[in-house]
N, C-alpha and C. Protein backbone atom coordinates (compact mmCIF):
# COMPACT_ATOMS: atom_id res chain seq x y z
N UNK A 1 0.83 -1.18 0.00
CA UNK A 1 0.00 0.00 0.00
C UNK A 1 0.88 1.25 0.00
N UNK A 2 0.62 2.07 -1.17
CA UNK A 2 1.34 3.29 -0.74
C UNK A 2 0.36 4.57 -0.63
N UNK A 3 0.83 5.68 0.21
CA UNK A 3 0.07 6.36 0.93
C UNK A 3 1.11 7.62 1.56
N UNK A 4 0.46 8.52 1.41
CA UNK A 4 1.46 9.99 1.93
C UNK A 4 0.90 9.99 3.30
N UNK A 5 0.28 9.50 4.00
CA UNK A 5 -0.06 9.38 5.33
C UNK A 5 0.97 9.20 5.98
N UNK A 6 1.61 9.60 6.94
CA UNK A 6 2.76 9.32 8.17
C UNK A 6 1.80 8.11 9.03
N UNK A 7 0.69 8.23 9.52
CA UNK A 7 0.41 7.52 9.94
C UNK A 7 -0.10 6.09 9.89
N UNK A 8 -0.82 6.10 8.64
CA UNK A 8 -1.04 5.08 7.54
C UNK A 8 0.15 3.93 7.36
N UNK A 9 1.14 4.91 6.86
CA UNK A 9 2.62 4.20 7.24
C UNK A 9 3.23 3.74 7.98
N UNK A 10 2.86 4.32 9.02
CA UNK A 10 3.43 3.86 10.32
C UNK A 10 2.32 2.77 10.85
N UNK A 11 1.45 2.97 10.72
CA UNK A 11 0.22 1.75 11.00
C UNK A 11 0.88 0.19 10.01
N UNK A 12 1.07 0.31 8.99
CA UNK A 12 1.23 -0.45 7.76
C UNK A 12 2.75 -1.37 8.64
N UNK A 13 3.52 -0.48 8.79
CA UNK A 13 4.75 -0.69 9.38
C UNK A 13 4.63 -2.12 10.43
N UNK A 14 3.94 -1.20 11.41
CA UNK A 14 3.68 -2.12 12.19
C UNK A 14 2.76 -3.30 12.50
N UNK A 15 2.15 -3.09 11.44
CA UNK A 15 1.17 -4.71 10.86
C UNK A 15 2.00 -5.50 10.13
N UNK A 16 3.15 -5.19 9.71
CA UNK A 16 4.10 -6.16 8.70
C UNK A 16 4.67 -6.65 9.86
N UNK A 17 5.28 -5.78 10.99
CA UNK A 17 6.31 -6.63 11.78
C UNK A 17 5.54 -7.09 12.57
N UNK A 18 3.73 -7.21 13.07
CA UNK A 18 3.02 -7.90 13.81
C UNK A 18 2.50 -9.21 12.85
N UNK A 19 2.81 -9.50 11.74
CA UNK A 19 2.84 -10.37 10.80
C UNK A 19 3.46 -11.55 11.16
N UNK A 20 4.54 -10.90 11.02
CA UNK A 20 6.03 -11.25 11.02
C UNK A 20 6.25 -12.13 12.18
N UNK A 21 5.79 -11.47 13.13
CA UNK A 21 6.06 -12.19 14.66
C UNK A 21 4.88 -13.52 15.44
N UNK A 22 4.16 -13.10 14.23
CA UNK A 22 2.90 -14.03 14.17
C UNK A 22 1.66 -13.30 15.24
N UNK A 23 1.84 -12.37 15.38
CA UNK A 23 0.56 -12.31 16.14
C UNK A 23 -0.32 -11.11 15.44
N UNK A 24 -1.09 -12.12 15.54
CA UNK A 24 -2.11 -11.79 14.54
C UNK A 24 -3.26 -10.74 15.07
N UNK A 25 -3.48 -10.98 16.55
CA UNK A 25 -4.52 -9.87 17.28
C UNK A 25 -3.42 -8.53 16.91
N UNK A 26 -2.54 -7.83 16.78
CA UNK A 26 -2.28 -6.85 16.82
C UNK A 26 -2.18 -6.36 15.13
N UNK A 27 -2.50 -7.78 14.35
CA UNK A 27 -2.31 -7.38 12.67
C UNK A 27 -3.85 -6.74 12.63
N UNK A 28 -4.84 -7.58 13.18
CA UNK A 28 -6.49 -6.82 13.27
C UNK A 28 -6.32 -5.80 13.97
N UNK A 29 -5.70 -5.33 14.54
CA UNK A 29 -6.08 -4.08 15.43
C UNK A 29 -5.33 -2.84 14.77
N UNK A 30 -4.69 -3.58 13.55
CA UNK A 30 -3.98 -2.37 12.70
C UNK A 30 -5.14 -1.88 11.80
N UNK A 31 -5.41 -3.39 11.46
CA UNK A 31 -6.17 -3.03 9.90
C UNK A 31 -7.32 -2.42 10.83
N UNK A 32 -8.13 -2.44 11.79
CA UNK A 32 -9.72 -1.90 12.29
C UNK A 32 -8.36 -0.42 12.64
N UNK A 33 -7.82 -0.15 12.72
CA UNK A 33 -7.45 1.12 13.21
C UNK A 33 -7.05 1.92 11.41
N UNK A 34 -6.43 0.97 10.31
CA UNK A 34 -6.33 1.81 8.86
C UNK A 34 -7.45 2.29 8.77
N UNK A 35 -8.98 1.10 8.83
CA UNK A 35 -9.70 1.51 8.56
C UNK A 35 -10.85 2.97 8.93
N UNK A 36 -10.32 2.65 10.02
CA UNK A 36 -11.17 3.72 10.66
C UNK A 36 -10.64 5.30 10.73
N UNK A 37 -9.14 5.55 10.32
CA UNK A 37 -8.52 6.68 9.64
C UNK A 37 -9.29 7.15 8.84
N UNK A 38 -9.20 9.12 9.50
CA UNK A 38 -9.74 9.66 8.85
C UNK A 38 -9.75 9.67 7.96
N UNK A 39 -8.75 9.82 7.09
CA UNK A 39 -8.11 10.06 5.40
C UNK A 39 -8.60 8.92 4.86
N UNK A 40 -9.72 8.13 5.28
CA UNK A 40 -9.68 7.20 4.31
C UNK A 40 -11.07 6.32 4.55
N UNK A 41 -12.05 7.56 5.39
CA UNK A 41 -13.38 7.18 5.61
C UNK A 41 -14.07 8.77 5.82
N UNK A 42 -14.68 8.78 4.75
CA UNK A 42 -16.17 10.01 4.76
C UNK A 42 -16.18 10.43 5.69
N UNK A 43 -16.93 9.29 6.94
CA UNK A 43 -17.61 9.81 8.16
C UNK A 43 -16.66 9.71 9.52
N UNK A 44 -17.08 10.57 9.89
CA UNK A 44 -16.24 10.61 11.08
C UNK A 44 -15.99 9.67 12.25
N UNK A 45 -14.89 9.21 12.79
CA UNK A 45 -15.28 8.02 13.81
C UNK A 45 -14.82 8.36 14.92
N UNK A 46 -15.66 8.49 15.92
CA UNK A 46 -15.95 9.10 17.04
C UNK A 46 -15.54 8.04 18.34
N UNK A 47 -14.48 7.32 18.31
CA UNK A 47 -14.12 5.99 19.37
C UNK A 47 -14.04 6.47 20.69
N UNK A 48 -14.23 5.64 21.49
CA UNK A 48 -14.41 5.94 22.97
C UNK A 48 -15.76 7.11 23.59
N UNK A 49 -16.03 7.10 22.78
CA UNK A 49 -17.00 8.76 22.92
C UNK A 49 -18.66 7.77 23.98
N UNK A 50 -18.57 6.97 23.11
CA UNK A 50 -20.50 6.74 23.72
C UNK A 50 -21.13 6.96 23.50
N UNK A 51 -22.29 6.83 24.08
CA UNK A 51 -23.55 7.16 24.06
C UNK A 51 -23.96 8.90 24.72
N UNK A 52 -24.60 9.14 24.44
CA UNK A 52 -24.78 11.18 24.72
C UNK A 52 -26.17 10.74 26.00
């Protein structure tokens, strides 16, 4: 994936070397965290926030 994101990158980064090491709960917790980057979803994602 390439991407001018610093963070994107740095997310990406560290899903290759959580690959790598085999653990796989921290490769999902990359990709649910790419995904949910701003730069790369419409709507806004509002985590930890709750219920109003």
């Amino acid at each position: 994936m390439t991407t001018n994101c610093a963070e994107c990158a740095r997310l990406e980064r560290e899903k290759q070397a959580a690959r790598k090491a085999r653990y796989m709960s921290k490769v999902t917790d990359c990709d649910v965290l790419l995904k949910r980057h701003p730069d790369h979803n419409k709507r806004s994602v509002r985590a930890g926030r709750g219920r109003a």
